[in-house]
C-alpha atoms as a PDB file:
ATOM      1  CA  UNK A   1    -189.733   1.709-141.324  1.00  0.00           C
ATOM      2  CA  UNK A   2    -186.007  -0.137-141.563  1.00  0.00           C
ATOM      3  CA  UNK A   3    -185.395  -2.213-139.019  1.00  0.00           C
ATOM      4  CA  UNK A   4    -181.434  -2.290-138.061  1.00  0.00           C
ATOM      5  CA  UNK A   5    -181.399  -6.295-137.927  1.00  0.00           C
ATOM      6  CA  UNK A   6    -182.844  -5.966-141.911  1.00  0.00           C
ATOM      7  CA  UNK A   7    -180.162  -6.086-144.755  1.00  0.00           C
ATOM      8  CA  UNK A   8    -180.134  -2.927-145.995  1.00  0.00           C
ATOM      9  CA  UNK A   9    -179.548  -1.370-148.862  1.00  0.00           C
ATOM     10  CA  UNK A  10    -177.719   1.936-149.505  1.00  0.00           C
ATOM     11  CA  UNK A  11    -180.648   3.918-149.722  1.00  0.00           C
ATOM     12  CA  UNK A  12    -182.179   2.144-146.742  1.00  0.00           C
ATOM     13  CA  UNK A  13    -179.195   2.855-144.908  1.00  0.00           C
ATOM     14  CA  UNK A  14    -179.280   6.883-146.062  1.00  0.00           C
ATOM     15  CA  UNK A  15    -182.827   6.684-144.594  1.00  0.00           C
ATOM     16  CA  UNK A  16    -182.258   5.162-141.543  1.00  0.00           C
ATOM     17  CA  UNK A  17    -182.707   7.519-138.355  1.00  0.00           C
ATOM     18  CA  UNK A  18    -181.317   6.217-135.248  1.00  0.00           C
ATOM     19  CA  UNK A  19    -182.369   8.635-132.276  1.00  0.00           C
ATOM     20  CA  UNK A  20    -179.227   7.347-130.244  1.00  0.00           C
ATOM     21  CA  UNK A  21    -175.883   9.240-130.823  1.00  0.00           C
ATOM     22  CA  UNK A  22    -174.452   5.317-131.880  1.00  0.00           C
ATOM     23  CA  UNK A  23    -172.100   5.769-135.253  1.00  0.00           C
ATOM     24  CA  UNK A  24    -172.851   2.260-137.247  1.00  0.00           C
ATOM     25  CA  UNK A  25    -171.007   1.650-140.781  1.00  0.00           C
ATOM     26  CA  UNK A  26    -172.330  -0.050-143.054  1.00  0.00           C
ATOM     27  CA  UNK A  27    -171.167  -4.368-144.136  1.00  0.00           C
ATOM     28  CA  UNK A  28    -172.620  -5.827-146.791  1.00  0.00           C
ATOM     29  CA  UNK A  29    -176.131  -4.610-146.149  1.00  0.00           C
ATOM     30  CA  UNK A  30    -176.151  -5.157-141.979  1.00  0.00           C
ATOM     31  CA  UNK A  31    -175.721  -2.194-139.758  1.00  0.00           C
ATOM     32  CA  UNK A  32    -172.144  -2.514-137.674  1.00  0.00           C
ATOM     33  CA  UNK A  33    -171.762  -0.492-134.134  1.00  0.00           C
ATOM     34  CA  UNK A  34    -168.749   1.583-134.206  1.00  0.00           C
ATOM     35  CA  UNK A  35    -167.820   1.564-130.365  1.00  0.00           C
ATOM     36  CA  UNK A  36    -166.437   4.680-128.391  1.00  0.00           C
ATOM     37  CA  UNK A  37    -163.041   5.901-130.013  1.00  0.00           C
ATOM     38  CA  UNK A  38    -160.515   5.446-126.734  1.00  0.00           C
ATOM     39  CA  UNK A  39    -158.959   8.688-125.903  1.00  0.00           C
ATOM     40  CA  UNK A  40    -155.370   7.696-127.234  1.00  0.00           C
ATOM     41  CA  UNK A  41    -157.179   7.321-131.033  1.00  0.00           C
ATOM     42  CA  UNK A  42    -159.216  10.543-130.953  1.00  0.00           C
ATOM     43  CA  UNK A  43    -155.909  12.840-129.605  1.00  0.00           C
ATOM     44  CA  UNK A  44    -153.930  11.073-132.316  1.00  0.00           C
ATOM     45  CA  UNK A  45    -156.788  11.626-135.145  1.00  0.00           C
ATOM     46  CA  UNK A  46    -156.917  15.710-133.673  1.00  0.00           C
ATOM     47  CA  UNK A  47    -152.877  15.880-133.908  1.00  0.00           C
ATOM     48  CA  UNK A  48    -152.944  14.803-137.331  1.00  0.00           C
ATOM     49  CA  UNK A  49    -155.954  17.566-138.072  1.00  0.00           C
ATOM     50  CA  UNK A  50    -153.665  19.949-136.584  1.00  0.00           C
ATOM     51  CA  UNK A  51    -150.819  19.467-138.641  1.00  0.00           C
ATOM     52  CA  UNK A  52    -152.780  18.574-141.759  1.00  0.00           C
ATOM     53  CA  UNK A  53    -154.164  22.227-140.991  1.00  0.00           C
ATOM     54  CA  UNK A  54    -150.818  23.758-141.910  1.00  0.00           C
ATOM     55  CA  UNK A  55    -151.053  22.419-145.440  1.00  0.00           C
ATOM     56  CA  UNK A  56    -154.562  22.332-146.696  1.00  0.00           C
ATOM     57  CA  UNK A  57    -157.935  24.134-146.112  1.00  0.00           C
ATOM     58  CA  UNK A  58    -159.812  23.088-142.416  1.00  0.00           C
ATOM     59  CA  UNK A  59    -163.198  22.890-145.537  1.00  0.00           C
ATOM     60  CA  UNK A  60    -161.318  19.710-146.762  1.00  0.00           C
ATOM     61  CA  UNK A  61    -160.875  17.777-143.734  1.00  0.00           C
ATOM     62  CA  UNK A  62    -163.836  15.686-142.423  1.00  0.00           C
ATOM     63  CA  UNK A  63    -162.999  13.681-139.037  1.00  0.00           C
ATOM     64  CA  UNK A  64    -165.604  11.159-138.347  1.00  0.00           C
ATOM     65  CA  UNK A  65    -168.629  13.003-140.044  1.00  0.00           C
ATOM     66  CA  UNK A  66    -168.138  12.289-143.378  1.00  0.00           C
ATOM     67  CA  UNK A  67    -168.987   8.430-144.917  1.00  0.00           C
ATOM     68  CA  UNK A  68    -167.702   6.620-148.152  1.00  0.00           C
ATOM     69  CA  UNK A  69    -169.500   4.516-149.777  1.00  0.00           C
ATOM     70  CA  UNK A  70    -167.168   1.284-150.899  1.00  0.00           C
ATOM     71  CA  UNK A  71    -167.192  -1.146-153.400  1.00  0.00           C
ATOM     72  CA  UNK A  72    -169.067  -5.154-151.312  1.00  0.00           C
ATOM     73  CA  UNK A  73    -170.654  -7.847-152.002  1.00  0.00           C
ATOM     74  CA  UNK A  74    -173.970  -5.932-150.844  1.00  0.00           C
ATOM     75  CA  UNK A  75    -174.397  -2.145-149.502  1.00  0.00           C
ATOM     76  CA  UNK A  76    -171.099  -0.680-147.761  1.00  0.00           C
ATOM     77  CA  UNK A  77    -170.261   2.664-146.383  1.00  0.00           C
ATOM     78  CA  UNK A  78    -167.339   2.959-143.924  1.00  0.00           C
ATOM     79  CA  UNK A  79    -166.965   5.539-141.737  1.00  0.00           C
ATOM     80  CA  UNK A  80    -163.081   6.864-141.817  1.00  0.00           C
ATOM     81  CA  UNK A  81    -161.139   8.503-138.963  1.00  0.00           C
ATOM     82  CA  UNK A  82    -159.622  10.802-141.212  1.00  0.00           C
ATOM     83  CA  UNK A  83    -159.936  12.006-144.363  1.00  0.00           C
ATOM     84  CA  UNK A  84    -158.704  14.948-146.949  1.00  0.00           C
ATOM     85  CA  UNK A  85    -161.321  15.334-149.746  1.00  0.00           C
ATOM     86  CA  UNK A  86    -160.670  17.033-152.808  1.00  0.00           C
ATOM     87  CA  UNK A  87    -161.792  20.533-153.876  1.00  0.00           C
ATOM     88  CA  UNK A  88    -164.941  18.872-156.415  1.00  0.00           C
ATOM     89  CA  UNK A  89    -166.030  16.595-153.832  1.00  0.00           C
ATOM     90  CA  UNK A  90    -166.096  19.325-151.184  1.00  0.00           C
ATOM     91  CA  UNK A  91    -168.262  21.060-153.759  1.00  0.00           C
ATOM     92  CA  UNK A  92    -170.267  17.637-154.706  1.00  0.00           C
ATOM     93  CA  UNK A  93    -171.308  17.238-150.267  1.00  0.00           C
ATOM     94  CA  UNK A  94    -172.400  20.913-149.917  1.00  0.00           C
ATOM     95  CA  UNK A  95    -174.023  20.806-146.725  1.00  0.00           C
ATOM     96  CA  UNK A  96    -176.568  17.596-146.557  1.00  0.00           C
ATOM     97  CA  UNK A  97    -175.468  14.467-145.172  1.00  0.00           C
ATOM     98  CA  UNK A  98    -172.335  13.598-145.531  1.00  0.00           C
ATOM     99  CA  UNK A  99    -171.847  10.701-147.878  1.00  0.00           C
ATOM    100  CA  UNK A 100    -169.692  10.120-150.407  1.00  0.00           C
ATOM    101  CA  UNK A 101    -171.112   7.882-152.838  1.00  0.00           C
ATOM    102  CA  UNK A 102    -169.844   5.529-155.353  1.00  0.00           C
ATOM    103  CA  UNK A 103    -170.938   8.220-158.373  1.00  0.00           C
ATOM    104  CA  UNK A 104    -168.856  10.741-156.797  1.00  0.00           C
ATOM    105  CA  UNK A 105    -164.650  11.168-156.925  1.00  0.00           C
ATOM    106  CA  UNK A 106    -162.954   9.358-153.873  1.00  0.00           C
ATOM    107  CA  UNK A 107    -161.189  11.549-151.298  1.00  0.00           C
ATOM    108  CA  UNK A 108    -156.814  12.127-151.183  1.00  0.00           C
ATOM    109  CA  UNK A 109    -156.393  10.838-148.426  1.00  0.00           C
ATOM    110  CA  UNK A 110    -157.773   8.460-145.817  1.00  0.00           C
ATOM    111  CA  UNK A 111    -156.594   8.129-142.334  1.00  0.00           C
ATOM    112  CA  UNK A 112    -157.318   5.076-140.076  1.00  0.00           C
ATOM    113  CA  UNK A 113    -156.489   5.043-136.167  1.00  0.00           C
ATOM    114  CA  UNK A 114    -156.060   1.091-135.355  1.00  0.00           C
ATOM    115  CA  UNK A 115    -158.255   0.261-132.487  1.00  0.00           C
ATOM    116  CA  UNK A 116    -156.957  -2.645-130.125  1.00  0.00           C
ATOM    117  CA  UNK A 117    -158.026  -6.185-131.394  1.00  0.00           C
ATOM    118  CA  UNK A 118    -157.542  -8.793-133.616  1.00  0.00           C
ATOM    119  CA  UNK A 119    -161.068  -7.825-135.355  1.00  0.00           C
ATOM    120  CA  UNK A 120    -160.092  -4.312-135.503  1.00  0.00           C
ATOM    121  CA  UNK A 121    -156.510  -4.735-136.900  1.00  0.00           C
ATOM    122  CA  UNK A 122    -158.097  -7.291-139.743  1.00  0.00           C
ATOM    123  CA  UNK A 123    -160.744  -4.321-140.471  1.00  0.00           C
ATOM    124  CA  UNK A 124    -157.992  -1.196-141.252  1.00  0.00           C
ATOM    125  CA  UNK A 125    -155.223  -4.028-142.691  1.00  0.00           C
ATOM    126  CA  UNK A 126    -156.949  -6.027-144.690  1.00  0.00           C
ATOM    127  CA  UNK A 127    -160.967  -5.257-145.727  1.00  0.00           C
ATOM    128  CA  UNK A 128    -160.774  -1.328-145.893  1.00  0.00           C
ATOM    129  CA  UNK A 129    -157.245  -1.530-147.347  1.00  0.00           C
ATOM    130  CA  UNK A 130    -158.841  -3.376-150.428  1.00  0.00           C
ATOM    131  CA  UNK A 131    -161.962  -1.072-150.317  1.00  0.00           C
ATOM    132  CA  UNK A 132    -160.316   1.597-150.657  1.00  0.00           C
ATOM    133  CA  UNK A 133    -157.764   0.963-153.228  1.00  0.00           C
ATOM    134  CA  UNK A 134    -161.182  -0.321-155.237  1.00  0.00           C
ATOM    135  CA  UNK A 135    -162.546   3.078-154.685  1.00  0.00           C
ATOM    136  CA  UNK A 136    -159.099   4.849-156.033  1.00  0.00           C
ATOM    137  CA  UNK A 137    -158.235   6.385-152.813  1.00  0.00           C
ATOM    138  CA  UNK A 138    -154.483   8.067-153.849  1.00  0.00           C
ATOM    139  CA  UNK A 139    -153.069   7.484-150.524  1.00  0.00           C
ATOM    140  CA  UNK A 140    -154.219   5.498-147.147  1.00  0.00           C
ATOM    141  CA  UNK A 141    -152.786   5.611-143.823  1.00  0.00           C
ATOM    142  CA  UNK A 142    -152.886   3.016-141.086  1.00  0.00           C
ATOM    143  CA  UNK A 143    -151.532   4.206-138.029  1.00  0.00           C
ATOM    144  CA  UNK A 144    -151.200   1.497-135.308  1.00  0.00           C
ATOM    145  CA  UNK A 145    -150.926   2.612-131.407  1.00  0.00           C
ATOM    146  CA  UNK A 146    -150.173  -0.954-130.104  1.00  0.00           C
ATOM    147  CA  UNK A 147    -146.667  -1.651-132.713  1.00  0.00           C
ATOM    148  CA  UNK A 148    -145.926   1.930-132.751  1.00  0.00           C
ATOM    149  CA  UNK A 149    -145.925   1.821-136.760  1.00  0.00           C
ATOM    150  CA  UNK A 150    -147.416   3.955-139.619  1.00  0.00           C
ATOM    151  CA  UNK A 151    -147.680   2.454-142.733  1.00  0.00           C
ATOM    152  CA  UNK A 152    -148.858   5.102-145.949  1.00  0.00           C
ATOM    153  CA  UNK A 153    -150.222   2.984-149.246  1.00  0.00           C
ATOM    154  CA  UNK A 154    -149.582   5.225-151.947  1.00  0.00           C
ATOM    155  CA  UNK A 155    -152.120   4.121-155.238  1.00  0.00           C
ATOM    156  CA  UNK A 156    -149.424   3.308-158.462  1.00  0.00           C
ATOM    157  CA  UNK A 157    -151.441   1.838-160.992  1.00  0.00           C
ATOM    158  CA  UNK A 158    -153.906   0.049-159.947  1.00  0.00           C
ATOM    159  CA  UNK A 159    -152.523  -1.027-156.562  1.00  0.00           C
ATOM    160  CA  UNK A 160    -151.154   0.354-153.358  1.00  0.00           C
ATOM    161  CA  UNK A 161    -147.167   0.371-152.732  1.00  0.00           C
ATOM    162  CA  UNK A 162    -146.455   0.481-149.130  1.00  0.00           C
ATOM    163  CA  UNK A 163    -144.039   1.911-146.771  1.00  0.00           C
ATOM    164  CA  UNK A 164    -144.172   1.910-143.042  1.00  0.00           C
ATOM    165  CA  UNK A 165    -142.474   4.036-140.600  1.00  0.00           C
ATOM    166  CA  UNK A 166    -141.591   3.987-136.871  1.00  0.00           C
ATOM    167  CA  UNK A 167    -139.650   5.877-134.362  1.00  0.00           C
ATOM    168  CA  UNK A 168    -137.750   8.921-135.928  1.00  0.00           C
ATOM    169  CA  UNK A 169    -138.292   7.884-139.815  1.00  0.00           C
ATOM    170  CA  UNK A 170    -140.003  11.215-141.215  1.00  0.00           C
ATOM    171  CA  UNK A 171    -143.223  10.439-142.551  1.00  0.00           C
ATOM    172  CA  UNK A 172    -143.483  10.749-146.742  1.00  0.00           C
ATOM    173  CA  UNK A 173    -146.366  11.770-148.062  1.00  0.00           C
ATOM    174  CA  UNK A 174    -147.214  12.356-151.790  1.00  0.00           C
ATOM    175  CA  UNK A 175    -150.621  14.147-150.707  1.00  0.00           C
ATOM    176  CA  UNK A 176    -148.990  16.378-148.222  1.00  0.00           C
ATOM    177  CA  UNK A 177    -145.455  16.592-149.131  1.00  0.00           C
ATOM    178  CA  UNK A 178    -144.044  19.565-147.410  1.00  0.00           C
ATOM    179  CA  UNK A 179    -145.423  17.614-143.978  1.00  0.00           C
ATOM    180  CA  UNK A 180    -142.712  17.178-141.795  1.00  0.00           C
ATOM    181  CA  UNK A 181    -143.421  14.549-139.314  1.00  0.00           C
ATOM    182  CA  UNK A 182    -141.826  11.323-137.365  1.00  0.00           C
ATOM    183  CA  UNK A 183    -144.228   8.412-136.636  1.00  0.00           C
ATOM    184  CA  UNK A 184    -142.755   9.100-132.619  1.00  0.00           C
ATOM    185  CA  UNK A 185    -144.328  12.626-132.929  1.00  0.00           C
ATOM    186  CA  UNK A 186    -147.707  11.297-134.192  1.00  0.00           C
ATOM    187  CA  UNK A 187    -147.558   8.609-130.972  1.00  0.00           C
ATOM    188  CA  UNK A 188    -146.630  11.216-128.608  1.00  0.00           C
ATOM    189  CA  UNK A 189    -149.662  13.109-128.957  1.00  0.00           C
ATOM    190  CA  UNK A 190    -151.732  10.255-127.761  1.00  0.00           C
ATOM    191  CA  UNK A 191    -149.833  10.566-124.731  1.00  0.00           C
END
C-alpha cells in the first residue's frame, strides 16, 4: 500500500486510491491537496466551456478530470482547469483514467483559473508556465480574477510569446480563432 506522505512515483501515484473526494496533483513525487475551487473560478472555467463549445467538439474538452503528466525533478502530474485535447489524444485516453502521460501528444490548449494567493499566483505564472511549454503545450492561458487580466502564451519555437488582455481588448487566440471574446466578458461571468 502507498502511503500519501511517501514520494511517489508516477506509477505509485496512478495506483493510489484515496476513498475521499480530495483532488491532489502531483510535485516532484509528494502528493499536493488541491483545495475547493471558489465559486468565482468554477463559473469562469464553465463560461469558457460554454463558449469553447461553439468552436470545437464537447469530446475534446476535459474540465478538471483529465491530468498531465509534466516534465520535474521527480514524478509530476498537474491537474488543469481547462483544457482542449487534440483529436489523437482523445483517441489515446479512451475511457480509463484520465492521464495524459509524457509518451502521449500534449493537449492545444490549457486553461488556468488563478486562485487568490501569493502561492497560487507563483504556481499558474511561473512553475506550470515552464511545465507546460516543456511539454509543448501550443497555447496556455492564465486568467487572473484579482488584476482582472488574461494573458494567452502562444508556443513559437521553443518558447512561449505572451500577450495579455484586460477590459474590452478581444481575446486572440491561435487555437480558437473565430472566438470572439473581451477579457470583461470572461470576468463577468464570475459575477
Amino acid at each position: 500500500m502507498v502511503l500519501a506522505s511517501q514520494r511517489l512515483t508516477l506509477e505509485d501515484y496512478l495506483a493510489y486510491a484515496d476513498a475521499s473526494e480530495t483532488r491532489h496533483e502531483l510535485v516532484d513525487g509528494v502528493l499536493v491537496e488541491m483545495p475547493p475551487e471558489s465559486r468565482l473560478n468554477a463559473r469562469i472555467a464553465m463560461f469558457l466551456i460554454a463558449e469553447f463549445l461553439r468552436h470545437v467538439p464537447f469530446q475534446l474538452l476535459c474540465c478538471k478530470d483529465t491530468e498531465l503528466e509534466v516534465s520535474g525533478r521527480l514524478a509530476k502530474v498537474r491537474l488543469p482547469d481547462l483544457m482542449l485535447l487534440t483529436e489523437e489524444l482523445d483517441q489515446l485516453l479512451g475511457t480509463a483514467r484520465g492521464t495524459i502521460t509524457r509518451e502521449m501528444p500534449p493537449p492545444q490548449l490549457i486553461v488556468e483559473v488563478v486562485s487568490p494567493g501569493k502561492v497560487n499566483e507563483d504556481r499558474d505564472y511561473r512553475y506550470k508556465r515552464s511545465e507546460y511549454a516543456a511539454r509543448g503545450v501550443a497555447e496556455y492561458w492564465i486568467v487572473d480574477p484579482t488584476s482582472k487580466i488574461i494573458t494567452i502564451l502562444i508556443w513559437v519555437e521553443g518558447l512561449y510569446e505572451a500577450q495579455t488582455f484586460q477590459g474590452d481588448n478581444q481575446l486572440q487566440s491561435l487555437t480558437l480563432p473565430d472566438l470572439t471574446l473581451t477579457a470583461a466578458q470572461v470576468f463577468a461571468a464570475g459575477q
